[in-house]
Protein backbone atom coordinates (compact mmCIF):
# COMPACT_ATOMS: atom_id res chain seq x y z
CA UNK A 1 19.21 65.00 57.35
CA UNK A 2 22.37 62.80 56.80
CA UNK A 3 24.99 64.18 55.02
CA UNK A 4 27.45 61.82 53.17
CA UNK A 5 30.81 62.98 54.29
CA UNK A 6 33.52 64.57 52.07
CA UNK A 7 30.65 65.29 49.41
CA UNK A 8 27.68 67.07 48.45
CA UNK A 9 25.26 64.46 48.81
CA UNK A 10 22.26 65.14 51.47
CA UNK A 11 20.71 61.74 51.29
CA UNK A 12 17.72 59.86 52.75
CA UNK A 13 17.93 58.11 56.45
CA UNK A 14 17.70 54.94 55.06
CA UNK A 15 19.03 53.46 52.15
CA UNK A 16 17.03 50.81 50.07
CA UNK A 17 18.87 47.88 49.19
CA UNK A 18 18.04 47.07 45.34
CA UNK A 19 19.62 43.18 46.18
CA UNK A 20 15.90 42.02 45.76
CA UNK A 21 14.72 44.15 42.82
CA UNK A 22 14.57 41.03 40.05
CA UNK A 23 15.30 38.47 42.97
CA UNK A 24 12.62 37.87 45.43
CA UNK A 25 10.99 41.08 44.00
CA UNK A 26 9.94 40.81 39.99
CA UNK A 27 10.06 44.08 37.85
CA UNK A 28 6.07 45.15 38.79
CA UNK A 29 6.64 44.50 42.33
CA UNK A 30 10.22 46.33 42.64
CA UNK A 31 8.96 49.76 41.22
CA UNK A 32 5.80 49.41 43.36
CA UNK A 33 8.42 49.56 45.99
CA UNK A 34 10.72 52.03 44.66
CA UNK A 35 7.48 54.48 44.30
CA UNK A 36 6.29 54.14 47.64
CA UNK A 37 10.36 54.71 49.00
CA UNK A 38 10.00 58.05 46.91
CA UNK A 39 6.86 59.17 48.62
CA UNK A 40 8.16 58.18 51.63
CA UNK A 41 11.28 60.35 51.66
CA UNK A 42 11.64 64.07 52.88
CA UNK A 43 11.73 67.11 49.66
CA UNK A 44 14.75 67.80 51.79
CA UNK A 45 16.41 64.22 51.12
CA UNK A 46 17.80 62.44 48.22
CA UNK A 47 16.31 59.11 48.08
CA UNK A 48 18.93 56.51 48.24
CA UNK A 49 19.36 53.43 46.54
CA UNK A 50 21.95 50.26 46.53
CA UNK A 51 22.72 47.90 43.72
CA UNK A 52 25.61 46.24 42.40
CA UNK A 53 26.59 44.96 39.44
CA UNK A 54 26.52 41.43 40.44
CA UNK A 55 23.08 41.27 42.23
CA UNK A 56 21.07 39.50 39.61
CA UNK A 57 23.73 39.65 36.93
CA UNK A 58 22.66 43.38 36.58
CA UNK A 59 19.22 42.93 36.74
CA UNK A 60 18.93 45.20 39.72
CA UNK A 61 20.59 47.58 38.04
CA UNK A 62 18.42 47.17 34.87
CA UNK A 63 15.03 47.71 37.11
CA UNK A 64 16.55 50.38 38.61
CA UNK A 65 17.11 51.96 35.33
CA UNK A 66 13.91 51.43 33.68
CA UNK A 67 12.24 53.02 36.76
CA UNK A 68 14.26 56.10 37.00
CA UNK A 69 13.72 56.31 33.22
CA UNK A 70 9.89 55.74 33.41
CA UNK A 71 9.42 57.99 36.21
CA UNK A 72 12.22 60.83 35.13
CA UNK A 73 12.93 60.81 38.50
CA UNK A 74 17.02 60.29 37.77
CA UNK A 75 18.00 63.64 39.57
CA UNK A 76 15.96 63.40 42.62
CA UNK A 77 17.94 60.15 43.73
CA UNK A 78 21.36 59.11 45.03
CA UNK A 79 22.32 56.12 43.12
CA UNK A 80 24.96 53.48 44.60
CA UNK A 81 26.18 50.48 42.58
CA UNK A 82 29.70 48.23 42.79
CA UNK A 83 32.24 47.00 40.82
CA UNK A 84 31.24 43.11 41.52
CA UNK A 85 34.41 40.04 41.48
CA UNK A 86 31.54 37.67 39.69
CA UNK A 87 34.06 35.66 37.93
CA UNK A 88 36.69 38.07 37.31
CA UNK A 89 40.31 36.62 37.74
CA UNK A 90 41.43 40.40 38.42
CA UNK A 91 37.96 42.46 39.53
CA UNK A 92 39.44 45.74 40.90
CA UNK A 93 42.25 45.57 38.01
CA UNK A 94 41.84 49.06 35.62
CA UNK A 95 40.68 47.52 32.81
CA UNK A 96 37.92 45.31 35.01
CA UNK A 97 36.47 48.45 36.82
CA UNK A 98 36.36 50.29 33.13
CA UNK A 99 34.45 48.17 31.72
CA UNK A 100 32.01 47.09 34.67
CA UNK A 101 31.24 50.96 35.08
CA UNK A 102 30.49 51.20 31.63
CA UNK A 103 27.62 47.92 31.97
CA UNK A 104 26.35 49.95 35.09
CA UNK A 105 25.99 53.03 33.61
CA UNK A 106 23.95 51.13 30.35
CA UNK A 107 21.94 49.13 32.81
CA UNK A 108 21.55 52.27 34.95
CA UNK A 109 20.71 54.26 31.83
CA UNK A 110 22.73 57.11 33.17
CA UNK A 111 25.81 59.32 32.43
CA UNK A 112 27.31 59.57 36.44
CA UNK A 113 26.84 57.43 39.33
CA UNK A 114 26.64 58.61 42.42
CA UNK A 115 28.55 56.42 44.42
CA UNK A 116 30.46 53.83 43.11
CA UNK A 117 31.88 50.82 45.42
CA UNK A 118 34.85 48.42 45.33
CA UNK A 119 32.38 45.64 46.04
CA UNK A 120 34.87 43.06 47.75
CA UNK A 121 38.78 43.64 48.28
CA UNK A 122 40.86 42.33 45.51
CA UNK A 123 44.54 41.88 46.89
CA UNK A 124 45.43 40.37 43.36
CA UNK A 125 45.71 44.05 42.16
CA UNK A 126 48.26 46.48 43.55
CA UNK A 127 45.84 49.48 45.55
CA UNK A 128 47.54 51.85 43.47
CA UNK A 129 46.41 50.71 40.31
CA UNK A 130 42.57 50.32 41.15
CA UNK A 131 42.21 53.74 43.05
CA UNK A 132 44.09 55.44 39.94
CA UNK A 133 41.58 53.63 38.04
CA UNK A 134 38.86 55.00 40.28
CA UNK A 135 40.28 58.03 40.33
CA UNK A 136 39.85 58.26 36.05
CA UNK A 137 36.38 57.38 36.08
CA UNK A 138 35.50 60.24 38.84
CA UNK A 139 38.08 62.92 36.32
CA UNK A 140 35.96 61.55 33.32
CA UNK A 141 32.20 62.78 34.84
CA UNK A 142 31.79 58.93 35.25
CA UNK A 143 31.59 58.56 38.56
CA UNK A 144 30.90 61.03 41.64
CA UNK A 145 32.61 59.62 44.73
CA UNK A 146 34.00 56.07 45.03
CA UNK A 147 34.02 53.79 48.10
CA UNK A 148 34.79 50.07 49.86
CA UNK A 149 32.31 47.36 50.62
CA UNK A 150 34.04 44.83 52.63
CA UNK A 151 37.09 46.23 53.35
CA UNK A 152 39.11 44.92 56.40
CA UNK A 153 40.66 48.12 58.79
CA UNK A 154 43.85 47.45 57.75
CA UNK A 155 43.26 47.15 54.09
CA UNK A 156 40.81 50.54 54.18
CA UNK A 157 43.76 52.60 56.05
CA UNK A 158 46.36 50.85 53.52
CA UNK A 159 43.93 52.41 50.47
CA UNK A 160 43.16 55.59 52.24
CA UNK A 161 46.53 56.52 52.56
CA UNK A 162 47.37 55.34 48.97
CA UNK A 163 45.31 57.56 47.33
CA UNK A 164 46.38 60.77 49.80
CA UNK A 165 50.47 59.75 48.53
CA UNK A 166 49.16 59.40 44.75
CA UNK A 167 46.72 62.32 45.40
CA UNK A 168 43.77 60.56 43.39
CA UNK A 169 40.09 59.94 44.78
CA UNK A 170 40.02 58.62 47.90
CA UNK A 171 36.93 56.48 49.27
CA UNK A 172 34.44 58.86 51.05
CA UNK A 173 32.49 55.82 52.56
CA UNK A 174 32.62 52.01 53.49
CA UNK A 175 29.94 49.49 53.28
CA UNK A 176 30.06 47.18 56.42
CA UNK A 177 28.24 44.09 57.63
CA UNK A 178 26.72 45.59 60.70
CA UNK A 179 23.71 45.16 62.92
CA UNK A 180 22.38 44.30 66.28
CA UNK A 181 23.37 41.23 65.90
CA UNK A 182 26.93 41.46 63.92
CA UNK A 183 28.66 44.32 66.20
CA UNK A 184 32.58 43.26 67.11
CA UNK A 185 33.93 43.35 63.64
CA UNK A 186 32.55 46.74 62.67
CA UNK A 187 33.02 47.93 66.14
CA UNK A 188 36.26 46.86 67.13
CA UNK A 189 38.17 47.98 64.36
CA UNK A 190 36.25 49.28 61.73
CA UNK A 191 34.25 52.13 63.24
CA UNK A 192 37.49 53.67 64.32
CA UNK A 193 39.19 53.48 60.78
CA UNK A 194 35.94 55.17 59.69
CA UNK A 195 35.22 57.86 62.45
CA UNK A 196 39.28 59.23 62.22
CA UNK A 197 39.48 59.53 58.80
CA UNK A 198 36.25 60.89 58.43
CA UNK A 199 33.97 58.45 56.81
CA UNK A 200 30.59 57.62 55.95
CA UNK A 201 29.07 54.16 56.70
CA UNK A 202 26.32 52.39 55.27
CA UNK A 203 25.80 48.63 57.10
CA UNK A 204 24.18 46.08 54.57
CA UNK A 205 22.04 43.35 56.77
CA UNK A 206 20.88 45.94 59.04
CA UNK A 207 18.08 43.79 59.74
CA UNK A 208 20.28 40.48 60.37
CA UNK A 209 18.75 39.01 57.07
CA UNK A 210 15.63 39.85 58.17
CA UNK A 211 15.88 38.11 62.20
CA UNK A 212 15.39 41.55 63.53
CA UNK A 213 12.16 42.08 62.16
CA UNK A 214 10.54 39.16 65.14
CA UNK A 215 9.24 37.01 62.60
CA UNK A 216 11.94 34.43 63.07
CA UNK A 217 12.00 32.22 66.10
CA UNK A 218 12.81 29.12 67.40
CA UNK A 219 10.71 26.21 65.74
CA UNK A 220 9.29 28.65 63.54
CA UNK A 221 8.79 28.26 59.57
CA UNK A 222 9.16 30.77 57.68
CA UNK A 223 8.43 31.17 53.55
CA UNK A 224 11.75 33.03 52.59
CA UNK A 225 14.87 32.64 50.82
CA UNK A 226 17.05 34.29 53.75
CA UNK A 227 14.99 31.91 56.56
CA UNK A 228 18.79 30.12 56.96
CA UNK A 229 20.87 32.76 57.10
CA UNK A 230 18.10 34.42 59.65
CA UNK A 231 17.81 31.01 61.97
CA UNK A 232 21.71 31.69 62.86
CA UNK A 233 20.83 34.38 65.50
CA UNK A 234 18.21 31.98 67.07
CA UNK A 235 18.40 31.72 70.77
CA UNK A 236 19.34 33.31 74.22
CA UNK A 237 20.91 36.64 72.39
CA UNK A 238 18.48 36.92 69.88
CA UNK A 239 15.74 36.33 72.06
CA UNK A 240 17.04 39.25 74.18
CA UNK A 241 17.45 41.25 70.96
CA UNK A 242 14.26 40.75 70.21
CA UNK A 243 12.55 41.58 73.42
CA UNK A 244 14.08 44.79 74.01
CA UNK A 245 13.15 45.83 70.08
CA UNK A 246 9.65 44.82 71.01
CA UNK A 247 9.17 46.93 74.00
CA UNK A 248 10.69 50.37 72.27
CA UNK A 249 8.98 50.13 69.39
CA UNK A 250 5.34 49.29 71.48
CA UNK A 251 6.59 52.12 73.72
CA UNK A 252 6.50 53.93 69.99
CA UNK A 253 3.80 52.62 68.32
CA UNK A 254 6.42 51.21 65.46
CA UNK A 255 7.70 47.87 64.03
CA UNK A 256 10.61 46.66 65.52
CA UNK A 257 12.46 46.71 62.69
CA UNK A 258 12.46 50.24 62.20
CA UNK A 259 13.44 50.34 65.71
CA UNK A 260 16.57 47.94 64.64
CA UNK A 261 16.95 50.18 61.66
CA UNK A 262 17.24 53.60 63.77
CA UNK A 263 19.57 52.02 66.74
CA UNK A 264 21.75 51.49 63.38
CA UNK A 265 21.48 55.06 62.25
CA UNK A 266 22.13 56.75 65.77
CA UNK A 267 25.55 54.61 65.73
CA UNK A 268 28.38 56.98 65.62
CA UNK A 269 29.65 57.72 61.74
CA UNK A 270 26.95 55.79 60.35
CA UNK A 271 25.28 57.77 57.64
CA UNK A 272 22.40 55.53 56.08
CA UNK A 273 21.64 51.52 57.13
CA UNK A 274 20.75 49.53 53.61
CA UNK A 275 17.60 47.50 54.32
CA UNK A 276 15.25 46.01 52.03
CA UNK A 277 11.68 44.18 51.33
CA UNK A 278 10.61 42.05 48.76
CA UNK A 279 6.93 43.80 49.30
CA UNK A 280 5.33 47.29 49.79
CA UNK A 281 3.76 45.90 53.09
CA UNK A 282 7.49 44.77 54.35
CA UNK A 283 8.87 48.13 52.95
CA UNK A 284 6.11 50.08 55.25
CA UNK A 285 7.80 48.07 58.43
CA UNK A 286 11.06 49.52 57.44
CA UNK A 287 10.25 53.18 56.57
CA UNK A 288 8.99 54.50 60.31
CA UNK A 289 12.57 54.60 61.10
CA UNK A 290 13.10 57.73 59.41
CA UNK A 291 11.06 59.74 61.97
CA UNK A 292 11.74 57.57 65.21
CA UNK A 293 13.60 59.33 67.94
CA UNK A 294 15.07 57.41 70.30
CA UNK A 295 15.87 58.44 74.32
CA UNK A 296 19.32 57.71 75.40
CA UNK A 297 17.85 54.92 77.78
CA UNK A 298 16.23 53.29 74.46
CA UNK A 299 19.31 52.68 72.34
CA UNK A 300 21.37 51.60 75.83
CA UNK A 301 19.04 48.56 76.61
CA UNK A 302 19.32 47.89 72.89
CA UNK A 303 22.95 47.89 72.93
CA UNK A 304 23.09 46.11 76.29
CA UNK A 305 20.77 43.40 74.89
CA UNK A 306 22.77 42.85 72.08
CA UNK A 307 26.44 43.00 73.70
């Protein structure tokens, strides 16, 4: 069961992204998926979920809230959200991050989140003054643990050791862009800021915007509002990719893109990959993962296919 690093949270293998909850997925649909993610998920697991403030100008978060509050289900989950830019001249200044906790926790309808992310960098504002401003909300019950989404190496190891020199919160976690398909920039640097100072990661796209699930191919049409950002990994790669998911999961009996989804998990310091579906039938593609076991010679042909 993954354990987030540096706190007490035990949470599920796979984190659901809330980007579509109010998006691509309307109220009734999103808590028909956010039911079937609870039954899904071990007793022995937290379910996780990821939303930000930004993601349908706090819709998501709203939805989220009104579920949780329907179901009184609040203290069986893990509950992410970010401090969004939107159209903030300043987002990560102390009074910004105040007040944007205090919409997510109204939207949220609750009195601590879980994990609370600097959505994007902001090098307008001096480190020191948004991880002291962090560091308030976690002294003030507000917030639980805070982390980066976005972050480059050097400006993660610049706020890491910040807040060890000011002794305030430090981030337990970053959120990177990583998949089969996106590997150098979270590899190559990244993954080695996170690993030595003890990190969690949780990779958002973990299914490429959806390419990694084989629906997307050359010449193919497809009815969905990622379909361009998806038609980018189109071709020799991709095709490889998409081969080698194909014959693990047949050799499994499971969707490739739980297959894509578990390759992501077995990476070294990653703790949960965010995924979504914008349908209970797209969600049951995704949730395999959490019992899939790999061999050695499974997640090598992935990574070789995808080098």
């Amino acid at each position: 069961m993954p354990q987030l690093p540096r706190t007490d949270l035990t949470v599920s293998d796979l984190c659901l992204g809330g980007n579509v909850f109010g998006w691509t997925a309307d109220e009734a649909t999103s808590f028909a998926l956010l039911d079937r993610f609870l039954d899904a998920v071990p007793s022995t697991q937290s379910p996780f979920v990821d939303t930000a403030e930004m993601y349908g100008n706090g819709v998501s978060e709203t939805i989220l809230g009104n579920w949780m509050a329907e179901r009184g289900v609040r203290d069986r989950m893990v509950v992410a959200t970010k401090a969004s830019p939107g159209e903030k001249e300043h987002p990560l200044s102390a009074g910004e991050i105040r007040e944007a906790c205090e919409r997510s926790l109204r939207n949220l309808k609750i009195d601590t989140i879980d994990l609370y992310y600097a959505h994007y960098d902001d090098p307008t504002t001096p480190l020191e003054e948004t991880l002291t401003a962090f560091d308030e909300l976690v002294q003030a019950g507000k917030v639980r643990h805070v982390a980066a989404s976005n972050y480059s190496a050097e400006r993660l190891t610049e706020a890491l050791d910040t807040a060890d020199r000011l002794g305030v919160t430090g981030y337990v976690a970053l959120q990177p862009h990583y998949n089969l398909m996106e590997r150098p920039v979270y590899e190559d640097a990244l993954a080695g800021v996170v690993a030595g100072r003890g990190l969690g990661s949780m990779p958002y796209f973990g299914l490429a915007r959806g390419f990694l699930t084989g629906k997307y191919s050359a010449g193919e049409t497809i009815d969905s509002p990622r379909a361009k950002g998806a038609a980018q990994y189109v071709g020799e790669k991709g095709d490889r990719v998409l081969a080698a998911l194909a014959e693990v999961a047949e050799a499994h009996a499971v969707p490739g893109a739980a297959v894509a989804l578990r390759w992501l998990a077995d990476q070294p310091a990653v703790t949960a990959p965010i995924a979504s579906g914008r349908s209970v039938e797209q969600l049951a593609d995704l949730l395999p993962m959490q019992d899939l076991v790999l061999t050695d010679d499974e997640r090598q042909r992935l990574t070789d296919a995808s080098a």
